[in-house]
C-alpha atoms as a PDB file:
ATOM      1  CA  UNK A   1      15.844  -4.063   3.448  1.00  0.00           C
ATOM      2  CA  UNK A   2      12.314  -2.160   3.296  1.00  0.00           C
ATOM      3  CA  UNK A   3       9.551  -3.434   5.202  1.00  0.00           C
ATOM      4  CA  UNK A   4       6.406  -4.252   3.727  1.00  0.00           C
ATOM      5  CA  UNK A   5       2.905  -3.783   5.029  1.00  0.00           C
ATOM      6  CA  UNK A   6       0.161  -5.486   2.635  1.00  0.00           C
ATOM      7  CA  UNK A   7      -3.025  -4.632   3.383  1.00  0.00           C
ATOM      8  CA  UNK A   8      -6.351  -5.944   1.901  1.00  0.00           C
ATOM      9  CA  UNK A   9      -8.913  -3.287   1.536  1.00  0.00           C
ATOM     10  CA  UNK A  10     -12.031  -2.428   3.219  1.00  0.00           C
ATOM     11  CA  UNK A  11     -15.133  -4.473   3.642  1.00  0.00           C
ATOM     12  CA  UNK A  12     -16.764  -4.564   0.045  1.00  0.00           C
ATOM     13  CA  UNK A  13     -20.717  -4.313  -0.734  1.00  0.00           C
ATOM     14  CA  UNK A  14     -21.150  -7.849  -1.437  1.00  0.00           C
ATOM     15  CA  UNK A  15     -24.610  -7.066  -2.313  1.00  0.00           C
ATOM     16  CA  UNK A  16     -24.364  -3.914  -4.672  1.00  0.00           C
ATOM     17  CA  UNK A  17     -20.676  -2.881  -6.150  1.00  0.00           C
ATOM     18  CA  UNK A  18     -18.426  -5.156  -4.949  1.00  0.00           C
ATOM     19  CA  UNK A  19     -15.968  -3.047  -6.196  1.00  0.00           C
ATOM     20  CA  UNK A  20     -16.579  -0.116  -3.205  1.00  0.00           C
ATOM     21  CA  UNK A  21     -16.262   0.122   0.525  1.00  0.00           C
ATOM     22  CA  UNK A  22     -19.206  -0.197   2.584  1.00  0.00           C
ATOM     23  CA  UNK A  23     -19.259   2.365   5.834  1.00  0.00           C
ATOM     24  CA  UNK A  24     -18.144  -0.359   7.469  1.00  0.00           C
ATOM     25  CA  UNK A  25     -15.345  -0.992   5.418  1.00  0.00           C
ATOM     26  CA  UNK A  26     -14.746   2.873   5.837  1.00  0.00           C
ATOM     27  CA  UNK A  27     -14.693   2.220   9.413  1.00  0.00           C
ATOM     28  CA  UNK A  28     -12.353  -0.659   9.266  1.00  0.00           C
ATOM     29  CA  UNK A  29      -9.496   1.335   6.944  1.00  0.00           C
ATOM     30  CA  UNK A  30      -9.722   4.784   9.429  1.00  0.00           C
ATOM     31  CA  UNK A  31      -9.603   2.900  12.368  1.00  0.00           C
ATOM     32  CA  UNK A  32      -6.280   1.074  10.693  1.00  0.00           C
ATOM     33  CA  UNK A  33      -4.616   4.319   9.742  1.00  0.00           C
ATOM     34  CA  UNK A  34      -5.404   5.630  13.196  1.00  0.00           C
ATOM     35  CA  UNK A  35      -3.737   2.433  14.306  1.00  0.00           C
ATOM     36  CA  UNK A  36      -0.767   3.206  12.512  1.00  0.00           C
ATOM     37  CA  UNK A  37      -0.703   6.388  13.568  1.00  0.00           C
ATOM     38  CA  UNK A  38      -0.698   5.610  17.069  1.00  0.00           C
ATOM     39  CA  UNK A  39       2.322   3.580  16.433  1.00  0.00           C
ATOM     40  CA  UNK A  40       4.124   6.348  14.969  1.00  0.00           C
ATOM     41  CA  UNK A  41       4.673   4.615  11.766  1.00  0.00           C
ATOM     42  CA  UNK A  42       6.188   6.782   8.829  1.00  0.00           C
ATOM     43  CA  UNK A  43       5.827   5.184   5.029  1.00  0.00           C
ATOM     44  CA  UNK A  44       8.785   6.254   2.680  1.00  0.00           C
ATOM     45  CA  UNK A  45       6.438   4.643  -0.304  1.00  0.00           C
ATOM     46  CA  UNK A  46       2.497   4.199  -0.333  1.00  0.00           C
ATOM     47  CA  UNK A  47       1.258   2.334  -3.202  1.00  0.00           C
ATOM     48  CA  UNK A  48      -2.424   0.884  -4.154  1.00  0.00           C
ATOM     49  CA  UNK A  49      -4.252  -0.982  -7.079  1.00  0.00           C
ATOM     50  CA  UNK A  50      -6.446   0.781  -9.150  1.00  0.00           C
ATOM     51  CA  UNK A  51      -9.511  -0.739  -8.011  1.00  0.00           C
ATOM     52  CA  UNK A  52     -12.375   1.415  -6.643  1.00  0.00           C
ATOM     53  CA  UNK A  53     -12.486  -0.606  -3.358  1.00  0.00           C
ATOM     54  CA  UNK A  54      -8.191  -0.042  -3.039  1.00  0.00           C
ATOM     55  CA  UNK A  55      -8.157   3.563  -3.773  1.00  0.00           C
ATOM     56  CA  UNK A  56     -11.068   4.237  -1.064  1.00  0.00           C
ATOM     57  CA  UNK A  57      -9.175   2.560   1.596  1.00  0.00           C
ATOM     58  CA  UNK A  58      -5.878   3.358   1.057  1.00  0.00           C
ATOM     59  CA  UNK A  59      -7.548   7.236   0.744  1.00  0.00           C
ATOM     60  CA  UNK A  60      -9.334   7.020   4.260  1.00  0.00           C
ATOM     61  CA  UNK A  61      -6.099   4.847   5.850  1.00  0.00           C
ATOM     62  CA  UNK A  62      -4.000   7.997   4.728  1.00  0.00           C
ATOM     63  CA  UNK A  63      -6.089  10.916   5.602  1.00  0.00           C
ATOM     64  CA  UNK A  64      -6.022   9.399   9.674  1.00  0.00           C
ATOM     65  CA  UNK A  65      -2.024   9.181   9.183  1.00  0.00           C
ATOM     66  CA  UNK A  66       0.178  13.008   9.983  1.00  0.00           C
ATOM     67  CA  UNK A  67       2.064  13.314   7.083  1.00  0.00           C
ATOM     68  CA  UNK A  68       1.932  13.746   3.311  1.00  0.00           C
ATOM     69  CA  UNK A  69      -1.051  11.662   1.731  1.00  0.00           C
ATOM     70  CA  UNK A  70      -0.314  11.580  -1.947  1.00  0.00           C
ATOM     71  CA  UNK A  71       0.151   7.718  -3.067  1.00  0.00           C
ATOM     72  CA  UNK A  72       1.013   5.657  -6.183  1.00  0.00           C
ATOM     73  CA  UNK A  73      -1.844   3.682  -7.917  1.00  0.00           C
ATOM     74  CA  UNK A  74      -0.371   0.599  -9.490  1.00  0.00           C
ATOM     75  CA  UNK A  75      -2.361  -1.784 -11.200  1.00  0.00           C
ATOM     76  CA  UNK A  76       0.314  -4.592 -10.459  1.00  0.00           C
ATOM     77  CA  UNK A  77      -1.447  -4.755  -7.394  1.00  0.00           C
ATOM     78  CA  UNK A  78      -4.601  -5.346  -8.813  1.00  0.00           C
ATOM     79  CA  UNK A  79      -6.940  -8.504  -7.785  1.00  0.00           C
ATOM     80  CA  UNK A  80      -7.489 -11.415 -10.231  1.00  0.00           C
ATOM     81  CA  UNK A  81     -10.509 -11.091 -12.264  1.00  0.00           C
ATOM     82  CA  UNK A  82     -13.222 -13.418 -10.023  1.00  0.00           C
ATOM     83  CA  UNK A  83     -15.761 -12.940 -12.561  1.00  0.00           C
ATOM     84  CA  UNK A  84     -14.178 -14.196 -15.694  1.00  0.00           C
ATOM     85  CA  UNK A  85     -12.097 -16.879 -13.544  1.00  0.00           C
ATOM     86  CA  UNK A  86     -15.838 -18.029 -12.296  1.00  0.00           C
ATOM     87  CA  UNK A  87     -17.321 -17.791 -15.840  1.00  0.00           C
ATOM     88  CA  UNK A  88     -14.846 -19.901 -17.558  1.00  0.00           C
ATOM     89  CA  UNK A  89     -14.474 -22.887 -14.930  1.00  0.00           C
ATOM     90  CA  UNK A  90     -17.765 -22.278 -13.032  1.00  0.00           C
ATOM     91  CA  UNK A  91     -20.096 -21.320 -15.636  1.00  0.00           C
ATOM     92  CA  UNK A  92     -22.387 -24.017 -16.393  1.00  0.00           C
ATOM     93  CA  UNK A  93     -23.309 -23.499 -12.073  1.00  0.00           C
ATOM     94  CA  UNK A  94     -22.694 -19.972 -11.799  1.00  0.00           C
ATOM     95  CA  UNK A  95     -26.541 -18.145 -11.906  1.00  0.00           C
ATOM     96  CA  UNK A  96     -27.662 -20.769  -9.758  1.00  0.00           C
ATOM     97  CA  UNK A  97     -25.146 -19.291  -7.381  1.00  0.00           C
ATOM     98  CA  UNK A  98     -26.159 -16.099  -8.063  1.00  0.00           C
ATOM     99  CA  UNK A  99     -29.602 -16.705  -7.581  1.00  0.00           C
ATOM    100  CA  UNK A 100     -29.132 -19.040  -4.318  1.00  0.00           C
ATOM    101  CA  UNK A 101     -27.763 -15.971  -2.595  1.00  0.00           C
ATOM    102  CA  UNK A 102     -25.835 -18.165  -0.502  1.00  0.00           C
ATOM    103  CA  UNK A 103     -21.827 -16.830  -0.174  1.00  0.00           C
ATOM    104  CA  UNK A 104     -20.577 -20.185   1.278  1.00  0.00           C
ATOM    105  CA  UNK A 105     -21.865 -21.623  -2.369  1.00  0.00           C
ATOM    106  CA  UNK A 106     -20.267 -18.550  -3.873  1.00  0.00           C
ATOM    107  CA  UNK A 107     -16.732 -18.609  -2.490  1.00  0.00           C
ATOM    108  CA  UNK A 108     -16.911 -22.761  -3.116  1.00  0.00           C
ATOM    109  CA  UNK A 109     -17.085 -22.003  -6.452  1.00  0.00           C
ATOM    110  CA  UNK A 110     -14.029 -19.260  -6.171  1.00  0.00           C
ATOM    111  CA  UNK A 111     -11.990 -21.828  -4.451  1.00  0.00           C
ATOM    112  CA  UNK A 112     -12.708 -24.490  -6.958  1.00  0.00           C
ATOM    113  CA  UNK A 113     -12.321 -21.692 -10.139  1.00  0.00           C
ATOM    114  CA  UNK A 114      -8.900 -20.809  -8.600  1.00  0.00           C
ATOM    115  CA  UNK A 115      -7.738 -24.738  -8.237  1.00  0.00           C
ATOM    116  CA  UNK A 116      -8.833 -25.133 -12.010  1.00  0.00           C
ATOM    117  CA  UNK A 117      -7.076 -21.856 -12.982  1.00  0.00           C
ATOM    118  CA  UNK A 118      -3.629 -22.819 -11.077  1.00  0.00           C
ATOM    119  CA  UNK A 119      -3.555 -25.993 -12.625  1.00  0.00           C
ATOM    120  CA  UNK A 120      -4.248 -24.520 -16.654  1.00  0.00           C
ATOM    121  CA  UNK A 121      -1.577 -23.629 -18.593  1.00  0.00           C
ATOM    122  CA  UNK A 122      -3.128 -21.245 -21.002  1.00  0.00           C
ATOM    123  CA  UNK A 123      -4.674 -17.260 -20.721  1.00  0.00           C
ATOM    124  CA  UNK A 124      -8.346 -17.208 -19.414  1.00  0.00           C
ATOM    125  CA  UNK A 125     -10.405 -15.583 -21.573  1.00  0.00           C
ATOM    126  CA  UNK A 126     -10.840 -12.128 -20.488  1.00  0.00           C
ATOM    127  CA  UNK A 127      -8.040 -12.487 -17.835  1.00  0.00           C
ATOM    128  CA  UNK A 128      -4.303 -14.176 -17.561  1.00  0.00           C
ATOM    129  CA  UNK A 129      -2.479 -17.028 -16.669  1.00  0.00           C
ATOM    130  CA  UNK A 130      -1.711 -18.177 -13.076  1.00  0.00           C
ATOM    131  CA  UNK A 131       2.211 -17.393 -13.908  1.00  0.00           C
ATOM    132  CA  UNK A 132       1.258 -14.131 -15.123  1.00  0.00           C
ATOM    133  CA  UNK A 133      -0.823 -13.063 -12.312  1.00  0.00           C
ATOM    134  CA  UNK A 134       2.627 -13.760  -9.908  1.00  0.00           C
ATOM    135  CA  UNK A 135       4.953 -12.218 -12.259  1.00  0.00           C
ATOM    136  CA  UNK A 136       3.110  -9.125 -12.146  1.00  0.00           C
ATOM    137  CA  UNK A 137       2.407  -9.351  -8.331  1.00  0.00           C
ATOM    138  CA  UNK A 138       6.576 -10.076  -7.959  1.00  0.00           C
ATOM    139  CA  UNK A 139       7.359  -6.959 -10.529  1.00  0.00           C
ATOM    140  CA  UNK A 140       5.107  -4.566  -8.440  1.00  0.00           C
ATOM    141  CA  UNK A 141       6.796  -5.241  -5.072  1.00  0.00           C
ATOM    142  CA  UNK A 142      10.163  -5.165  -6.571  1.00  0.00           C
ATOM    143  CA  UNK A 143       9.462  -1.903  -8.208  1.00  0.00           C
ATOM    144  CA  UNK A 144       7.986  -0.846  -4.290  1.00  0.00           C
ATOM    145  CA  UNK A 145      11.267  -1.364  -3.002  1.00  0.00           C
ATOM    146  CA  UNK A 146      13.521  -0.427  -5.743  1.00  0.00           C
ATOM    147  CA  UNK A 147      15.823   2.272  -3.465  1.00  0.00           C
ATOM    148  CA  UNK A 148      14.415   2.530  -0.658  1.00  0.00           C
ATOM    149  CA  UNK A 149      16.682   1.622   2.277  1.00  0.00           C
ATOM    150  CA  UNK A 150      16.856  -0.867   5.145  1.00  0.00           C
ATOM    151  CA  UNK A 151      14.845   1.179   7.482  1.00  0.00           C
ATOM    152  CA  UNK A 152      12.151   2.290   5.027  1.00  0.00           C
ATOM    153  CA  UNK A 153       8.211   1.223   5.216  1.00  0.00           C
ATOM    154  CA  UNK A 154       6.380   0.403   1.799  1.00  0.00           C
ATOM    155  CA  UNK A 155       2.831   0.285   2.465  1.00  0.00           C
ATOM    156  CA  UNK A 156       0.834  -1.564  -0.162  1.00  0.00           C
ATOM    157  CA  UNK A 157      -2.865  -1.733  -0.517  1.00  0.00           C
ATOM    158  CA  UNK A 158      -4.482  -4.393  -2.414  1.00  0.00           C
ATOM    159  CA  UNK A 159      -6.965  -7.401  -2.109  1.00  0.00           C
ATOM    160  CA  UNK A 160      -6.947 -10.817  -1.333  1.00  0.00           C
ATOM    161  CA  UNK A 161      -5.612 -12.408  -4.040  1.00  0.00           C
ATOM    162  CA  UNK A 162      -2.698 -10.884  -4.408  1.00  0.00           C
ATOM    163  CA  UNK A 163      -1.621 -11.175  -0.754  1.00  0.00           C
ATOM    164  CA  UNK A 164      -2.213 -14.784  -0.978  1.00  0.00           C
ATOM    165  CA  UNK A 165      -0.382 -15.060  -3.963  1.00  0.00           C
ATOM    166  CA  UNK A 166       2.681 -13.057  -2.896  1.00  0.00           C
ATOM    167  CA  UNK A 167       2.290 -14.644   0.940  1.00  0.00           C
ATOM    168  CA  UNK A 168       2.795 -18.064  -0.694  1.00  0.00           C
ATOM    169  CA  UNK A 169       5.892 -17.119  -2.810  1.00  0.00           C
ATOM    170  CA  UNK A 170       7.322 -15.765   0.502  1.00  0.00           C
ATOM    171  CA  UNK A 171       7.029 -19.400   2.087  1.00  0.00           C
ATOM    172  CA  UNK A 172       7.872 -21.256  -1.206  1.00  0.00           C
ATOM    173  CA  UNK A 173       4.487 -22.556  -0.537  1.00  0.00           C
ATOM    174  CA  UNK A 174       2.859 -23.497  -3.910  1.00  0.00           C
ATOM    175  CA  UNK A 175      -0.693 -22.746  -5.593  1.00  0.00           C
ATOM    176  CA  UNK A 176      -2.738 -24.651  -2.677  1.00  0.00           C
ATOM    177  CA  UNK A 177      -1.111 -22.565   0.004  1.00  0.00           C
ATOM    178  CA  UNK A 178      -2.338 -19.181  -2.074  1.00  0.00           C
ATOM    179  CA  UNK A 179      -5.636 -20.272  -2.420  1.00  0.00           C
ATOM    180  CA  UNK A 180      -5.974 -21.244   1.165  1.00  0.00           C
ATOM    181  CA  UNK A 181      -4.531 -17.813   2.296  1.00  0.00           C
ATOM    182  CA  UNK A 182      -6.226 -16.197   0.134  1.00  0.00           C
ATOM    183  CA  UNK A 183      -9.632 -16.989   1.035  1.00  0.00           C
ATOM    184  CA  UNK A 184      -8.633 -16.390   4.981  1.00  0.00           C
ATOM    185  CA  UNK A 185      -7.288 -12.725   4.487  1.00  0.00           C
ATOM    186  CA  UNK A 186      -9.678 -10.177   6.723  1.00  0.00           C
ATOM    187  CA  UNK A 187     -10.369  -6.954   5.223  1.00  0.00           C
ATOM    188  CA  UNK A 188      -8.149  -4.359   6.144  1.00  0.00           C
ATOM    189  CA  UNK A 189      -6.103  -7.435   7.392  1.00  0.00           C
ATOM    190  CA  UNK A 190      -2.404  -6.742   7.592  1.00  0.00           C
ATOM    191  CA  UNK A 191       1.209  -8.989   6.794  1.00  0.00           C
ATOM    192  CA  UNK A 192       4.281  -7.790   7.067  1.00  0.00           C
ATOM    193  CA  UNK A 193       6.678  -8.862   5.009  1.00  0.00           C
ATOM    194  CA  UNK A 194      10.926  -7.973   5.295  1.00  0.00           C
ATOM    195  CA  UNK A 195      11.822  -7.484   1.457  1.00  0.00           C
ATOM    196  CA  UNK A 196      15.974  -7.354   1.282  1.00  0.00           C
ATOM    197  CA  UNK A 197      17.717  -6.371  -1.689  1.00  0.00           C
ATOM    198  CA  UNK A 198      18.883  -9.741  -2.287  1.00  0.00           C
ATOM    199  CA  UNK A 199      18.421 -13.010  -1.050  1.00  0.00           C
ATOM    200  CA  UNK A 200      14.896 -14.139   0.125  1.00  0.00           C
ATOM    201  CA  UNK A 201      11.776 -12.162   1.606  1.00  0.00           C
ATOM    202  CA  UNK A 202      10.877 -12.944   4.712  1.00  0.00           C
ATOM    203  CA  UNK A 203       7.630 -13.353   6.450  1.00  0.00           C
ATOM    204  CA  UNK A 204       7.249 -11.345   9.806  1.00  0.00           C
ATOM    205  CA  UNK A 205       3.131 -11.505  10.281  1.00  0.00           C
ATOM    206  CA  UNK A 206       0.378 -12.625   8.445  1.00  0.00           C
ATOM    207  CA  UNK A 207      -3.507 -11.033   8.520  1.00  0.00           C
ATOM    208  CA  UNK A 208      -3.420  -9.101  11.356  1.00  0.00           C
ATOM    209  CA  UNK A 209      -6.200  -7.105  12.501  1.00  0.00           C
ATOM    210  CA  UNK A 210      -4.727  -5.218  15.754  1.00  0.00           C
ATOM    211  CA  UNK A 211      -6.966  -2.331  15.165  1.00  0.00           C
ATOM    212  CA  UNK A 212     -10.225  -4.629  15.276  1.00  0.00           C
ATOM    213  CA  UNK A 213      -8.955  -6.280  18.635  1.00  0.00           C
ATOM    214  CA  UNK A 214     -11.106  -4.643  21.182  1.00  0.00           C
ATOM    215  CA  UNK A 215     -14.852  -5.491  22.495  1.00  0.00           C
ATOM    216  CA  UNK A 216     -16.708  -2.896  20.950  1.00  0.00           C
ATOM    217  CA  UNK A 217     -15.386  -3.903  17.411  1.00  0.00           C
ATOM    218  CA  UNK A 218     -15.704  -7.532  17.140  1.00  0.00           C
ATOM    219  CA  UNK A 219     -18.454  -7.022  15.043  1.00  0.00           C
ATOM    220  CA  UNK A 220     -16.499  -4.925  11.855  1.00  0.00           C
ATOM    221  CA  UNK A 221     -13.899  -8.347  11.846  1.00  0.00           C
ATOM    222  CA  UNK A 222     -15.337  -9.655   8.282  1.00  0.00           C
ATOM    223  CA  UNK A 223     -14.108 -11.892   5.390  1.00  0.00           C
ATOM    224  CA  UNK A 224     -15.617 -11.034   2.470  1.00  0.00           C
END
């Protein structure tokens, strides 16, 4: 019955390469693994996506843990593809979003892109389906915890998206419920999940941030 800790990664440069770590964001995923080390937490399995902005953290939360560091990139745990999710429902709007600069605007048009993509049947172009974008999620934790025992810690790092996703599964929650979570998920936020063998996952915590919980680092709690 492993036990699960999703983490979303680092604060991203919203205003550069969203797809890197900002030294905040560096911040954020060092003061987690110290967090975890402090706890005395041992990972039999440590997996990440493939994105830039996964590797990094998942790098800097392992390098403050004692232990090996080596860990599996797996592009199941990959985020959706915002831009071409945005471009195909939200692309008659989307450089006046750009150009407004304004990220409440910008994650509107995420939520609604995501609604519109939950609710369509068919691949988007230059992405996939809703289905297929759980299915691979579902695969990639089931492959996490294929023989590992009851005792064992899987820690996964990964974005948003697919915590949402996999978050809403867990409560049998539906496509709203994702979304929603989704677009609440801290960075470097972490849920806990128990993942048995058989029968159904179960939910311990959702998006917690105990290593940001102290005075002098309310500032590095972010969103986006």
């Amino acid at each position: 019955m492993p036990y699960l800790y999703l983490v979303r990664h680092g604060q991203p440069d919203f205003a550069g390469n969203y797809d890197s770590i900002t030294d905040l964001g560096a911040r954020q995923s060092t003061w987690l693994g110290e967090h975890f080390a402090a706890r005395g937490l041992q990972f039999a399995r440590v997996l990440a996506g493939t994105l830039q902005r996964q590797v990094s953290t998942c790098e800097l939360v392992m390098n403050a843990l004692d232990g090996p560091r080596d860990f599996t990139q797996d592009a199941r745990f990959n985020e959706y593809d915002h831009q071409s999710l945005l471009r195909f429902f939200e692309g008659d709007r989307l450089q006046a979003i750009k150009a407004s600069g304004d990220r409440r605007e910008y994650f509107a048009a995420i939520r609604s892109a995501m609604q519109k993509w939950s609710r369509h049947d068919d691949l988007v172009a230059g992405g996939e389906s809703w289905a297929e974008f759980g299915a691979r999620i579902g695969a990639g934790v089931t492959a996490a915890c294929e023989g590992l025992g009851r005792d064992d810690n899987v820690l996964i790092v990964t974005s948003g998206g697919v915590i949402g996703r996999y978050t809403s599964e867990v409560l049998d929650a539906g496509a709203d419920a994702a979304i929603q979570l989704n677009l609440q998920i801290r960075n470097t936020g972490v849920t806990e999940v128990i993942h048995p063998a058989s029968g159904n996952a179960r939910l311990v915590s959702f998006n917690a941030i105990p290593h940001l919980e102290r005075a002098d680092r309310m500032h590095a709690v972010t969103h986006s």
